[in-house]
N, C-alpha and C. Protein backbone atom coordinates (compact mmCIF):
# COMPACT_ATOMS: atom_id res chain seq x y z
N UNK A 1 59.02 94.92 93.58
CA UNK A 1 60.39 94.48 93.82
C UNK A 1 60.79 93.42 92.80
N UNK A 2 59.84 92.23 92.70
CA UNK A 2 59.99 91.11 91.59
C UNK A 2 60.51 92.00 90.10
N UNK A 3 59.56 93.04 89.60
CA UNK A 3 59.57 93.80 88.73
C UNK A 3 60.48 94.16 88.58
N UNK A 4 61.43 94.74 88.93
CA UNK A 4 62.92 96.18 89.23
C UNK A 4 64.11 94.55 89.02
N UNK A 5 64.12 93.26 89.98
CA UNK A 5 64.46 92.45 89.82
C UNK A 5 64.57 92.08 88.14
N UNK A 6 63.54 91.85 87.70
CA UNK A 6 63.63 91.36 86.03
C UNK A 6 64.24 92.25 85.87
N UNK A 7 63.98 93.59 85.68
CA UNK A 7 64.73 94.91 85.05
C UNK A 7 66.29 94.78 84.74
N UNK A 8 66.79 93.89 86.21
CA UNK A 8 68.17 94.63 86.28
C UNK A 8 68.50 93.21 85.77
N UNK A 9 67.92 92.17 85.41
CA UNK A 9 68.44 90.94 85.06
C UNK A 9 68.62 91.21 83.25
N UNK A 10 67.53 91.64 82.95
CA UNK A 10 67.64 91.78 81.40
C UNK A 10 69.10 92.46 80.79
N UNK A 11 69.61 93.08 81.53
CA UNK A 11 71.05 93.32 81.08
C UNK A 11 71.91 92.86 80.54
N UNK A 12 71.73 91.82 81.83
CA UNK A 12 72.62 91.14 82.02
C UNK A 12 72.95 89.51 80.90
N UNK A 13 71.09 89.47 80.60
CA UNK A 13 71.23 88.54 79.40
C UNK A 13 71.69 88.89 78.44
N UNK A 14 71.69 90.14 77.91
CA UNK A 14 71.94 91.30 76.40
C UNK A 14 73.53 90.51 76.72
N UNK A 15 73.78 90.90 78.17
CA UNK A 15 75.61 91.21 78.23
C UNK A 15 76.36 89.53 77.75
N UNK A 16 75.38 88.62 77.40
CA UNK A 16 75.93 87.53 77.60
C UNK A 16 75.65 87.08 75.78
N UNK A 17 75.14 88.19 75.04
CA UNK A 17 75.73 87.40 73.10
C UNK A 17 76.42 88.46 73.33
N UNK A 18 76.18 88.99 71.89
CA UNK A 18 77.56 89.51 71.25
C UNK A 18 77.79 91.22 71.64
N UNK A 19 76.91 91.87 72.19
CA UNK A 19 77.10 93.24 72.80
C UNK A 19 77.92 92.95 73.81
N UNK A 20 78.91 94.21 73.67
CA UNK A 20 79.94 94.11 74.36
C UNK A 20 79.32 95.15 75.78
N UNK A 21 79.96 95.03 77.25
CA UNK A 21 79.66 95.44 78.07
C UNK A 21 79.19 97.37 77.83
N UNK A 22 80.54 97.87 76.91
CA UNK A 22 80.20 99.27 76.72
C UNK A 22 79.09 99.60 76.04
N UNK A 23 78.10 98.69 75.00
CA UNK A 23 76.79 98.93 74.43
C UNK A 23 75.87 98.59 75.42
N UNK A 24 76.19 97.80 76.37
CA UNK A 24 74.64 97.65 77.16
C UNK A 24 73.96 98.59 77.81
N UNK A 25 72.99 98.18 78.19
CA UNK A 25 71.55 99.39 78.65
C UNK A 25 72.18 99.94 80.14
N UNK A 26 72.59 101.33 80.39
CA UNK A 26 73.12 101.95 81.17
C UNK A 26 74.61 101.99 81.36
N UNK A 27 75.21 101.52 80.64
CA UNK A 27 76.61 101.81 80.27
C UNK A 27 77.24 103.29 80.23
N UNK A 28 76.87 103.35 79.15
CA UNK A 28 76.80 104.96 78.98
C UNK A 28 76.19 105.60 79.50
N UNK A 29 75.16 105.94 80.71
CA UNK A 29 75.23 106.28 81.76
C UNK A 29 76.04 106.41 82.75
N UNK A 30 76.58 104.91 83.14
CA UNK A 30 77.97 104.82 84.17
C UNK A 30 79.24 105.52 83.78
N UNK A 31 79.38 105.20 82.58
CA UNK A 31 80.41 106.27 81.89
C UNK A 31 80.28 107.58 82.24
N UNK A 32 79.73 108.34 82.07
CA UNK A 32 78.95 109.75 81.88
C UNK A 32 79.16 110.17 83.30
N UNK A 33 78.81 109.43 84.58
CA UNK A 33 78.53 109.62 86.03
C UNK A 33 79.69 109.69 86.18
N UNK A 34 81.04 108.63 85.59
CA UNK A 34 82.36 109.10 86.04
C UNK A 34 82.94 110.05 85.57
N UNK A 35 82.65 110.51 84.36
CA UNK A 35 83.31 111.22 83.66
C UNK A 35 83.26 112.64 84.65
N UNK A 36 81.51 112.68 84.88
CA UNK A 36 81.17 114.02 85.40
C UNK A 36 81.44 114.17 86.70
N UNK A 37 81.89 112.92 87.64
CA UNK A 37 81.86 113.10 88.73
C UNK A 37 82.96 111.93 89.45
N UNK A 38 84.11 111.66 88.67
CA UNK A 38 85.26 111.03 89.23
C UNK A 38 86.28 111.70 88.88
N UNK A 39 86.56 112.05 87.34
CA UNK A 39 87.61 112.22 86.98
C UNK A 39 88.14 113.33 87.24
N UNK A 40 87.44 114.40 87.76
CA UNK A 40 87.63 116.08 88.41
C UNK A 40 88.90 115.70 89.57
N UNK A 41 88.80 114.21 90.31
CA UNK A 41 89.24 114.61 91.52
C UNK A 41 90.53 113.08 91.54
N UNK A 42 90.49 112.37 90.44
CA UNK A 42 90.87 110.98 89.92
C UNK A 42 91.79 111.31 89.77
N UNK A 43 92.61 112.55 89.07
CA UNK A 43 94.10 112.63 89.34
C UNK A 43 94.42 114.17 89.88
N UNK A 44 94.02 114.14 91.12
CA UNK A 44 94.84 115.00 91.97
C UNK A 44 95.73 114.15 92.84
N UNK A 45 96.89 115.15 92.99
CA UNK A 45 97.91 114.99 94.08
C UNK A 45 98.12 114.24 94.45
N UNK A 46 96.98 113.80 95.22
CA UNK A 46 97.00 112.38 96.54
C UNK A 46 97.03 111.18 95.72
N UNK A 47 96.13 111.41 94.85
CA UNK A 47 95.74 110.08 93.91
C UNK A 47 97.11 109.50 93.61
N UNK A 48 97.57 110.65 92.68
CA UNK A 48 98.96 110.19 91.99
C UNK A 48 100.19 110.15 92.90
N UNK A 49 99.86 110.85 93.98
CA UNK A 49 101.60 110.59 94.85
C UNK A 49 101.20 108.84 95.59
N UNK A 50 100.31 108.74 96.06
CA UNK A 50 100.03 107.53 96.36
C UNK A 50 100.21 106.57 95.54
N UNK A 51 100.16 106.25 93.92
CA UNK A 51 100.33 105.86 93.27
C UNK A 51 101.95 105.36 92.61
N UNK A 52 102.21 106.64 92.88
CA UNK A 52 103.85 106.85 92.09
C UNK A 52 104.88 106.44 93.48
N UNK A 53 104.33 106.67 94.92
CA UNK A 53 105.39 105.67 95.91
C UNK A 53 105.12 104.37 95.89
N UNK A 54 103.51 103.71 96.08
CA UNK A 54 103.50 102.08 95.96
C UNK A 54 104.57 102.14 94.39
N UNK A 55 104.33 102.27 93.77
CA UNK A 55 105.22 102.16 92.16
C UNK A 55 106.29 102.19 93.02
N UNK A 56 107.21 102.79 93.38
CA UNK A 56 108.59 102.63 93.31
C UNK A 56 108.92 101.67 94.51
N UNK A 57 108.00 100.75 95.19
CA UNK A 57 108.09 99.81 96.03
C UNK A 57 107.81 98.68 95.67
N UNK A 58 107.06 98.93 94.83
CA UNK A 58 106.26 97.35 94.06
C UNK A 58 106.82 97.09 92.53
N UNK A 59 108.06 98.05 92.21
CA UNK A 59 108.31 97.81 90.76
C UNK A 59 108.86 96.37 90.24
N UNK A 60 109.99 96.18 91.39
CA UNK A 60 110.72 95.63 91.44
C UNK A 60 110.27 93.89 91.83
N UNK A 61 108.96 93.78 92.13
CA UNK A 61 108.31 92.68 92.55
C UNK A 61 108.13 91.39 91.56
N UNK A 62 108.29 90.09 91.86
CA UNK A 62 108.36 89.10 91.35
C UNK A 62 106.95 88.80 91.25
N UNK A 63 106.75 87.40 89.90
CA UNK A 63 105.26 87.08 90.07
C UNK A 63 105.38 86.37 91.56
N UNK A 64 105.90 85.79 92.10
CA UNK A 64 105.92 85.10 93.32
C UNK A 64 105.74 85.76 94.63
N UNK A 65 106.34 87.19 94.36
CA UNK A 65 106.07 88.14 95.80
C UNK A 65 104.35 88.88 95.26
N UNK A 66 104.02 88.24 94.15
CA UNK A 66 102.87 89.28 93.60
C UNK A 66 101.49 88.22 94.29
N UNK A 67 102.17 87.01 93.55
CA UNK A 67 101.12 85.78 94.61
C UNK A 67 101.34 85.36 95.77
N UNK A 68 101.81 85.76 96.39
CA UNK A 68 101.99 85.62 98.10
C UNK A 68 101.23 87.11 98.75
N UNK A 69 101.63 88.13 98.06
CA UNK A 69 100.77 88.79 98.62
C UNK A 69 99.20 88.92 98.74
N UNK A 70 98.83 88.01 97.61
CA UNK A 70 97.41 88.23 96.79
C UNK A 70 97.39 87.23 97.82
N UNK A 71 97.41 85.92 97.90
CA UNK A 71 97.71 84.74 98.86
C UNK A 71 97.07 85.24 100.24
N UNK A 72 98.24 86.25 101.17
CA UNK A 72 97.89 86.52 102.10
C UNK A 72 96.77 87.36 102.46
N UNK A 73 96.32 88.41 101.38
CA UNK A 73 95.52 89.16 101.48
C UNK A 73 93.70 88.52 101.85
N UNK A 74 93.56 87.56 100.43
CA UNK A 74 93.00 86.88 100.66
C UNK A 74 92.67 85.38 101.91
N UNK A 75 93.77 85.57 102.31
CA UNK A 75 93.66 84.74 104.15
C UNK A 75 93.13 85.91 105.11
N UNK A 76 93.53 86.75 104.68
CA UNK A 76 92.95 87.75 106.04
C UNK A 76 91.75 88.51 105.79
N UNK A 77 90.79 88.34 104.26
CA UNK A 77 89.90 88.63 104.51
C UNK A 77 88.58 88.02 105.53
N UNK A 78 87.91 88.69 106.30
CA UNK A 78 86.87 88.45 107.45
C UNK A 78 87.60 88.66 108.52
N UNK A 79 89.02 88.11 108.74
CA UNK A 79 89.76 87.99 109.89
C UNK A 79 89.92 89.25 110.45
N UNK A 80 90.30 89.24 112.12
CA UNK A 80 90.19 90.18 112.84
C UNK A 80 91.81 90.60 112.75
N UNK A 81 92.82 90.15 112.75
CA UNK A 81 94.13 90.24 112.20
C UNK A 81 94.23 90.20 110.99
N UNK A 82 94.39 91.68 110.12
CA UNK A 82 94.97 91.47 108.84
C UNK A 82 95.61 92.52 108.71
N UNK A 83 96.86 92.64 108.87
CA UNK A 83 97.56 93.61 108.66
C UNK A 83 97.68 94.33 107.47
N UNK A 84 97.95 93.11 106.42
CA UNK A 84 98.42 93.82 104.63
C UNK A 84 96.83 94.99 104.47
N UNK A 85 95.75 94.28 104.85
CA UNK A 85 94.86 94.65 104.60
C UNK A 85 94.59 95.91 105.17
N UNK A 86 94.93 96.09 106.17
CA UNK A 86 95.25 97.02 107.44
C UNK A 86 96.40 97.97 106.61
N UNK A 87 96.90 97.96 106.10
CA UNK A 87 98.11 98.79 105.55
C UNK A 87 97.56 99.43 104.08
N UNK A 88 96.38 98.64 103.31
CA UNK A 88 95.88 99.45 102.11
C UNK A 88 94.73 100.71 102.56
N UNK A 89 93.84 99.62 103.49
CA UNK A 89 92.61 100.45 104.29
C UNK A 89 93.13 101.36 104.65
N UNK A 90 93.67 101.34 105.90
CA UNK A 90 94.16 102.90 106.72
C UNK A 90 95.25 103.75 106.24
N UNK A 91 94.95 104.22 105.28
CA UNK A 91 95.61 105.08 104.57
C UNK A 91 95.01 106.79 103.93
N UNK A 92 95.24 107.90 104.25
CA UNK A 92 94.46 108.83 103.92
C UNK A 92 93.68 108.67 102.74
N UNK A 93 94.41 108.11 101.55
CA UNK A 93 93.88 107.90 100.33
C UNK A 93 92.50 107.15 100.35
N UNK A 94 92.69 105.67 101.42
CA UNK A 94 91.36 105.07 101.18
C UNK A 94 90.75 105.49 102.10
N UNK A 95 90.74 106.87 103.37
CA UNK A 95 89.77 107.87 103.88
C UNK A 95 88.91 108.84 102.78
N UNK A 96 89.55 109.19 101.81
CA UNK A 96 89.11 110.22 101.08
C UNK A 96 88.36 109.22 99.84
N UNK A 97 88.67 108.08 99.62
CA UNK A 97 87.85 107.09 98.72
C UNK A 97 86.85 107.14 98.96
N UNK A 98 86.50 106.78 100.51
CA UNK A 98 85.53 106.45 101.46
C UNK A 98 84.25 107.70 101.68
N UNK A 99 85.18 108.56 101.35
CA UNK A 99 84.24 109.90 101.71
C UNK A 99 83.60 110.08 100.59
N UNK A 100 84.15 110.09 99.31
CA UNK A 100 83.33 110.06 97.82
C UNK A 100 82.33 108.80 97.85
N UNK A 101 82.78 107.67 98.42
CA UNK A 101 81.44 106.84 98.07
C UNK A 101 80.37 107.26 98.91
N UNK A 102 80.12 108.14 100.52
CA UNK A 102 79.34 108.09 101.07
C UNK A 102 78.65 109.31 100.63
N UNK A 103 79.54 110.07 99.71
CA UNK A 103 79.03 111.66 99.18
C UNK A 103 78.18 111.18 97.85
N UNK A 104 78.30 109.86 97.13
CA UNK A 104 77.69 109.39 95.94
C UNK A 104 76.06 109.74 95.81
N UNK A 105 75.01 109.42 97.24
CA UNK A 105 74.01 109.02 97.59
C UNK A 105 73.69 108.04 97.05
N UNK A 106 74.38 107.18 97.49
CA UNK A 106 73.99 105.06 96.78
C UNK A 106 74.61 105.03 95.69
N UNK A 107 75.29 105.88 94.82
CA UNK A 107 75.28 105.29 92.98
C UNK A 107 76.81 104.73 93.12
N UNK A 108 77.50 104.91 94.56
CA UNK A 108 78.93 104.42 93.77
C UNK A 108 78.85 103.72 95.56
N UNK A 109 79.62 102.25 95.29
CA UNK A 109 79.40 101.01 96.04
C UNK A 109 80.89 101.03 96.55
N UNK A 110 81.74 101.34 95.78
CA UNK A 110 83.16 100.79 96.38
C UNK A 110 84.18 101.75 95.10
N UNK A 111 85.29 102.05 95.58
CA UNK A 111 86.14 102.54 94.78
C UNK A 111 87.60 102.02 94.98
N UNK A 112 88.62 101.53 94.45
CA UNK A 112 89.89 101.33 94.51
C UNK A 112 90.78 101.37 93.60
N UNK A 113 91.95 101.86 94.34
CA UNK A 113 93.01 102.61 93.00
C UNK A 113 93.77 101.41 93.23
N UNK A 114 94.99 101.12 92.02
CA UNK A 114 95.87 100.33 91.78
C UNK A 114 96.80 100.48 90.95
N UNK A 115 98.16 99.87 91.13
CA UNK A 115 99.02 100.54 91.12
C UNK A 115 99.61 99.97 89.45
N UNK A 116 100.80 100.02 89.20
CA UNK A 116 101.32 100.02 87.80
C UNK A 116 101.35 98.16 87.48
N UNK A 117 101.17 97.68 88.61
CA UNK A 117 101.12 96.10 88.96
C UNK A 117 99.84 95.48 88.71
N UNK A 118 99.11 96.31 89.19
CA UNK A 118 97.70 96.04 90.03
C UNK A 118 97.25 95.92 90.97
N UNK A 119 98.23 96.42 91.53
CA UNK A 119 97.77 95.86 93.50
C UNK A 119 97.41 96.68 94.10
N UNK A 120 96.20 96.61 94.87
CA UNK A 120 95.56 97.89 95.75
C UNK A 120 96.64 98.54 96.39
N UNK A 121 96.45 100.08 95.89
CA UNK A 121 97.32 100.68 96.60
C UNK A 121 96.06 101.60 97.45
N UNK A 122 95.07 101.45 97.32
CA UNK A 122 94.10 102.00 98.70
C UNK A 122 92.89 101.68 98.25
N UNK A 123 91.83 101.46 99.13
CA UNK A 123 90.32 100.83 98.26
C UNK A 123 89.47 101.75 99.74
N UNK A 124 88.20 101.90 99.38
CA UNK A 124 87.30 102.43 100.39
C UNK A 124 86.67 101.46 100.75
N UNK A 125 86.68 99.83 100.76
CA UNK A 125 86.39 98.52 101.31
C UNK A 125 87.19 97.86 101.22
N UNK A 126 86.89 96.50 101.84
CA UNK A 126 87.94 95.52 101.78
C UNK A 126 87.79 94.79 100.06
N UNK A 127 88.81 94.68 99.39
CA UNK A 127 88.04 93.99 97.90
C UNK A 127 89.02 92.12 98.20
N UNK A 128 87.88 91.07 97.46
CA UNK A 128 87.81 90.16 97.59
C UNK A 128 89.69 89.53 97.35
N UNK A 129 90.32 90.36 96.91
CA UNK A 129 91.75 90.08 96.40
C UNK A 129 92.89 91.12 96.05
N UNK A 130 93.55 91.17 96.73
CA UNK A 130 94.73 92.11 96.67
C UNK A 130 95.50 92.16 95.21
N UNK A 131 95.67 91.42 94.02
CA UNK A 131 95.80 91.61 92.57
C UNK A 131 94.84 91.48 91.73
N UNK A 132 94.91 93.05 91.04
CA UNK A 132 93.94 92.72 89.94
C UNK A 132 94.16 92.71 88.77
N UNK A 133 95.31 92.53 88.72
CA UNK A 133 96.52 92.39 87.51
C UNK A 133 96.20 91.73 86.24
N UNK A 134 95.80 90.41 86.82
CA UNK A 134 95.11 89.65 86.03
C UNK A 134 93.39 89.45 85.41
N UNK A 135 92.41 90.88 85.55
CA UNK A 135 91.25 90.93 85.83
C UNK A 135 91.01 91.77 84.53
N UNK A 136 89.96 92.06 83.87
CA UNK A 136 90.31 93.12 82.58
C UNK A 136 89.57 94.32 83.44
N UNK A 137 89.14 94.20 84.68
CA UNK A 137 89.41 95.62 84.76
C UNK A 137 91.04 96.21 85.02
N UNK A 138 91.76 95.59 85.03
CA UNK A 138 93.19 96.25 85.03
C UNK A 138 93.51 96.38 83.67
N UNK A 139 93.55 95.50 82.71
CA UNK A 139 94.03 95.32 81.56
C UNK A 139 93.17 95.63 80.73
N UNK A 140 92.31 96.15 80.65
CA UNK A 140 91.23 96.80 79.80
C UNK A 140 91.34 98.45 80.47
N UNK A 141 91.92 98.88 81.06
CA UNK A 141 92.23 100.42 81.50
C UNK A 141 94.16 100.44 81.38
N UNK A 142 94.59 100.35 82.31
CA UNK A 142 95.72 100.80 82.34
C UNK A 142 96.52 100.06 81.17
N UNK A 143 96.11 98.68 80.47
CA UNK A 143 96.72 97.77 79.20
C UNK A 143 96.36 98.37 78.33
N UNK A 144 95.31 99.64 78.42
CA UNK A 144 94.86 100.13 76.90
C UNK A 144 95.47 101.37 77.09
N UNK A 145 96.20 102.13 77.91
CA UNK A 145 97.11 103.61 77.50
C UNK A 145 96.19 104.31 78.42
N UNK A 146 96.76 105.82 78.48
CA UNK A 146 96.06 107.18 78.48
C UNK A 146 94.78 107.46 78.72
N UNK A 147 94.19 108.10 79.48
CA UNK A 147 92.72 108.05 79.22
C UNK A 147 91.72 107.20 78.71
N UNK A 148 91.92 106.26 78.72
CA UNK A 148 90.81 104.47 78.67
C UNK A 148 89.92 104.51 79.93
N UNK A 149 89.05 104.77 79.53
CA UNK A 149 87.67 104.31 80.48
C UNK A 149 87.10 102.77 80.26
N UNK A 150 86.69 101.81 80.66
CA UNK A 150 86.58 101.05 80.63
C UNK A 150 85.00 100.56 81.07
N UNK A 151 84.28 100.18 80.74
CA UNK A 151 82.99 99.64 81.67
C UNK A 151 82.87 98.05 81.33
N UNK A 152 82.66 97.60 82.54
CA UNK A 152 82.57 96.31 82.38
C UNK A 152 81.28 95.70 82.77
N UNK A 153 80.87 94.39 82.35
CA UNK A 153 79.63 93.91 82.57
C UNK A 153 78.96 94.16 83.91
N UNK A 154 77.57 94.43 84.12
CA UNK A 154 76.50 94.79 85.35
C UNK A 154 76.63 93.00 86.08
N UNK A 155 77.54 92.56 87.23
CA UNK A 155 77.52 91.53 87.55
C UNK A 155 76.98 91.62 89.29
N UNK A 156 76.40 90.92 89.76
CA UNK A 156 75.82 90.36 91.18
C UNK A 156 77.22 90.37 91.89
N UNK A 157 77.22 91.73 93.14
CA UNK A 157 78.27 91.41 93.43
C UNK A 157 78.07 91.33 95.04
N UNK A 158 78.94 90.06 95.38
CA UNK A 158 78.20 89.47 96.66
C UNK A 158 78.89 90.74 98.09
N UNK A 159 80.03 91.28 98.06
CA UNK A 159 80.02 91.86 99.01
C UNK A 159 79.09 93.33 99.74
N UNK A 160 78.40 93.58 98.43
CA UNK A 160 77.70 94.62 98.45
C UNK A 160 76.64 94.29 98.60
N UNK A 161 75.87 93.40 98.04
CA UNK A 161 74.51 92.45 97.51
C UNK A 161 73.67 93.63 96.87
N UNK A 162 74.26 93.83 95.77
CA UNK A 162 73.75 94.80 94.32
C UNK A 162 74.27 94.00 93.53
N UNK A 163 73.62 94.92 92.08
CA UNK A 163 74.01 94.36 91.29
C UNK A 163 74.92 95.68 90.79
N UNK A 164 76.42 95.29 90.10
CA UNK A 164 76.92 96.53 90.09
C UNK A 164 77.81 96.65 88.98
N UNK A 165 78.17 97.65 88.46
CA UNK A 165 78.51 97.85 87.15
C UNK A 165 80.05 98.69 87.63
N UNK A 166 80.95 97.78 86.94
CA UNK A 166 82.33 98.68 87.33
C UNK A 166 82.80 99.29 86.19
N UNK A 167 83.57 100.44 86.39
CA UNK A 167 83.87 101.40 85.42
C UNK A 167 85.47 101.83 85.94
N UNK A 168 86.30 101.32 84.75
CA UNK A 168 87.83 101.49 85.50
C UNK A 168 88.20 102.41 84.53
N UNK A 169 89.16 103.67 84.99
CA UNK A 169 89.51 103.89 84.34
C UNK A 169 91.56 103.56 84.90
N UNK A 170 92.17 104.17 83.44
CA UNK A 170 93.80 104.40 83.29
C UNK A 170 94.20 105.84 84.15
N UNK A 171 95.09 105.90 84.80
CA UNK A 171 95.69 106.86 85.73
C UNK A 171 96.62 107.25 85.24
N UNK A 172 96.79 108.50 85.00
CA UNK A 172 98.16 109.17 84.25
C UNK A 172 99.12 110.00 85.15
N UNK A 173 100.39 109.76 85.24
CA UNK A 173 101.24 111.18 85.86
C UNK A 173 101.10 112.28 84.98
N UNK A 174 100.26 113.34 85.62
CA UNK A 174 99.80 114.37 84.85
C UNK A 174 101.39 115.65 84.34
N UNK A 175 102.18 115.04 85.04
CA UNK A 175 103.64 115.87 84.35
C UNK A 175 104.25 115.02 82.99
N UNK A 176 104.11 113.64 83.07
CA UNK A 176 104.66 112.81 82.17
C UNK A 176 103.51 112.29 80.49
N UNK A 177 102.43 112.17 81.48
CA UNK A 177 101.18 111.74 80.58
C UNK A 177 101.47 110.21 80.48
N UNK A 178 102.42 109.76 80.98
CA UNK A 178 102.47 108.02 81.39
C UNK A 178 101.75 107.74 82.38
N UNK A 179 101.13 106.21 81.78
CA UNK A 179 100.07 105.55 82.46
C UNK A 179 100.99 104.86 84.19
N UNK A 180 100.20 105.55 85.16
CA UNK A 180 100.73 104.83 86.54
C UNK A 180 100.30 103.64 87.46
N UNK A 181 98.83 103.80 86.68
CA UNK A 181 97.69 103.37 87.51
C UNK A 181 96.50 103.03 87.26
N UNK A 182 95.49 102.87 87.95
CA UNK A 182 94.12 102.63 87.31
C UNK A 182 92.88 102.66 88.69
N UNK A 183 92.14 102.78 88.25
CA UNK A 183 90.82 103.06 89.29
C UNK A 183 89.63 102.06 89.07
N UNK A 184 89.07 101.57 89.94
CA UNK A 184 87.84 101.17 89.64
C UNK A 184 86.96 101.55 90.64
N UNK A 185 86.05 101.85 89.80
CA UNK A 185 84.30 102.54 90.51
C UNK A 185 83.00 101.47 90.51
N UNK A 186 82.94 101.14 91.74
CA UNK A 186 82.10 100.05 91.50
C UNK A 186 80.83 101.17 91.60
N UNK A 187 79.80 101.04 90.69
CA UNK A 187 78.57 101.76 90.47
C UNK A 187 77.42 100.79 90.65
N UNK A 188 75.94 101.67 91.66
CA UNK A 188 75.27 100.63 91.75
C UNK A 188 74.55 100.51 90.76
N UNK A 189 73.71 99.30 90.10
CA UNK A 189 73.70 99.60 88.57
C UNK A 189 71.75 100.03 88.87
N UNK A 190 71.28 99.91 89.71
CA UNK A 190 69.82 100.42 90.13
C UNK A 190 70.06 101.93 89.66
N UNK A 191 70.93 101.93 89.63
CA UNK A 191 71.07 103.49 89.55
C UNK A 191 70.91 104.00 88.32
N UNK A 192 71.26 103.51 87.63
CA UNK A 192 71.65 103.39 85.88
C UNK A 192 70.99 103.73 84.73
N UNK A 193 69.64 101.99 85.55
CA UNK A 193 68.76 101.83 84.43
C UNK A 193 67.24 101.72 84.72
């Protein structure tokens, strides 16, 4: 166990000079796992109609209605009353999230889509903050265009207690080829390397 421990730490030192998250050891693995086994189902229907109504509700949103929501979201995580939270969760979209992570067998930890803003528009867990606007997994996928896959550093992530490697990609309206959205796949990184 000590052993597998060092393993998954050495990454993480590489990830901290000058290799960027997409050269590190199992990267391109995580890549590869989404490619072969997210993106088949990443823009169907549901994905994108779910996407393209939060969009025409949230277009119009101020930074101030963007931090009040993030605000509240984050008050109601643990709590037994949380409605906002209650309104991303129970949604078919984050049923069918939910069903791909339990169909993964361990390699994928959490999944959540987001919208042209960044704001969960459905997650298959609760995630620590309702904007991810400001996070480069938003802005390193949907800020880079079209088909941008993204992998970001193998970091300790406490709601899961793995260590886990996220991989976002950009969401396209497949009639327009404009960017709507974005995904992130939290991957467990045991898996990897």
């Amino acid at each position: 166990m000590m052993f597998r421990a060092m393993l998954l730490c050495a990454p993480l030192v590489a990830l901290t000079g000058a290799a960027s998250a997409a050269d590190a050891p199992g990267a391109g693995a995580m890549r590869s796992f989404v490619e072969s086994n997210v993106l088949g189902w990443a823009q169907e229907t549901r994905v994108v109609s779910a996407i393209q109504s939060q969009n025409q509700r949230t277009a119009s949103a101020s930074a101030e209605d963007i931090a009040k929501w993030d605000t509240e979201w984050r008050s109601q995580v643990g709590t037994a009353a949380s409605p906002l939270i209650d309104q991303v969760l129970q949604t078919p979209l984050s049923a069918f999230l939910s069903e791909q992570v339990a169909a993964s067998g361990g390699r994928i930890n959490e999944i959540f889509v987001m919208d042209a803003q960044g704001l969960n528009v459905a997650s298959s867990a609760v995630t620590s903050d309702y904007w991810q606007g400001d996070e480069s997994k938003f802005s390193q996928s949907f800020g880079q265009g079209a088909g941008t896959i993204f992998v970001d550093e193998v970091e300790f992530d406490e709601s899961t207690q793995t260590y886990q490697g996220q991989v976002s990609v950009a969401l396209s309206d497949p009639a327009t080829g404009a960017v709507i959205g974005a995904m992130t796949i939290g991957l467990n990184a045991e898996s990897f390397y």
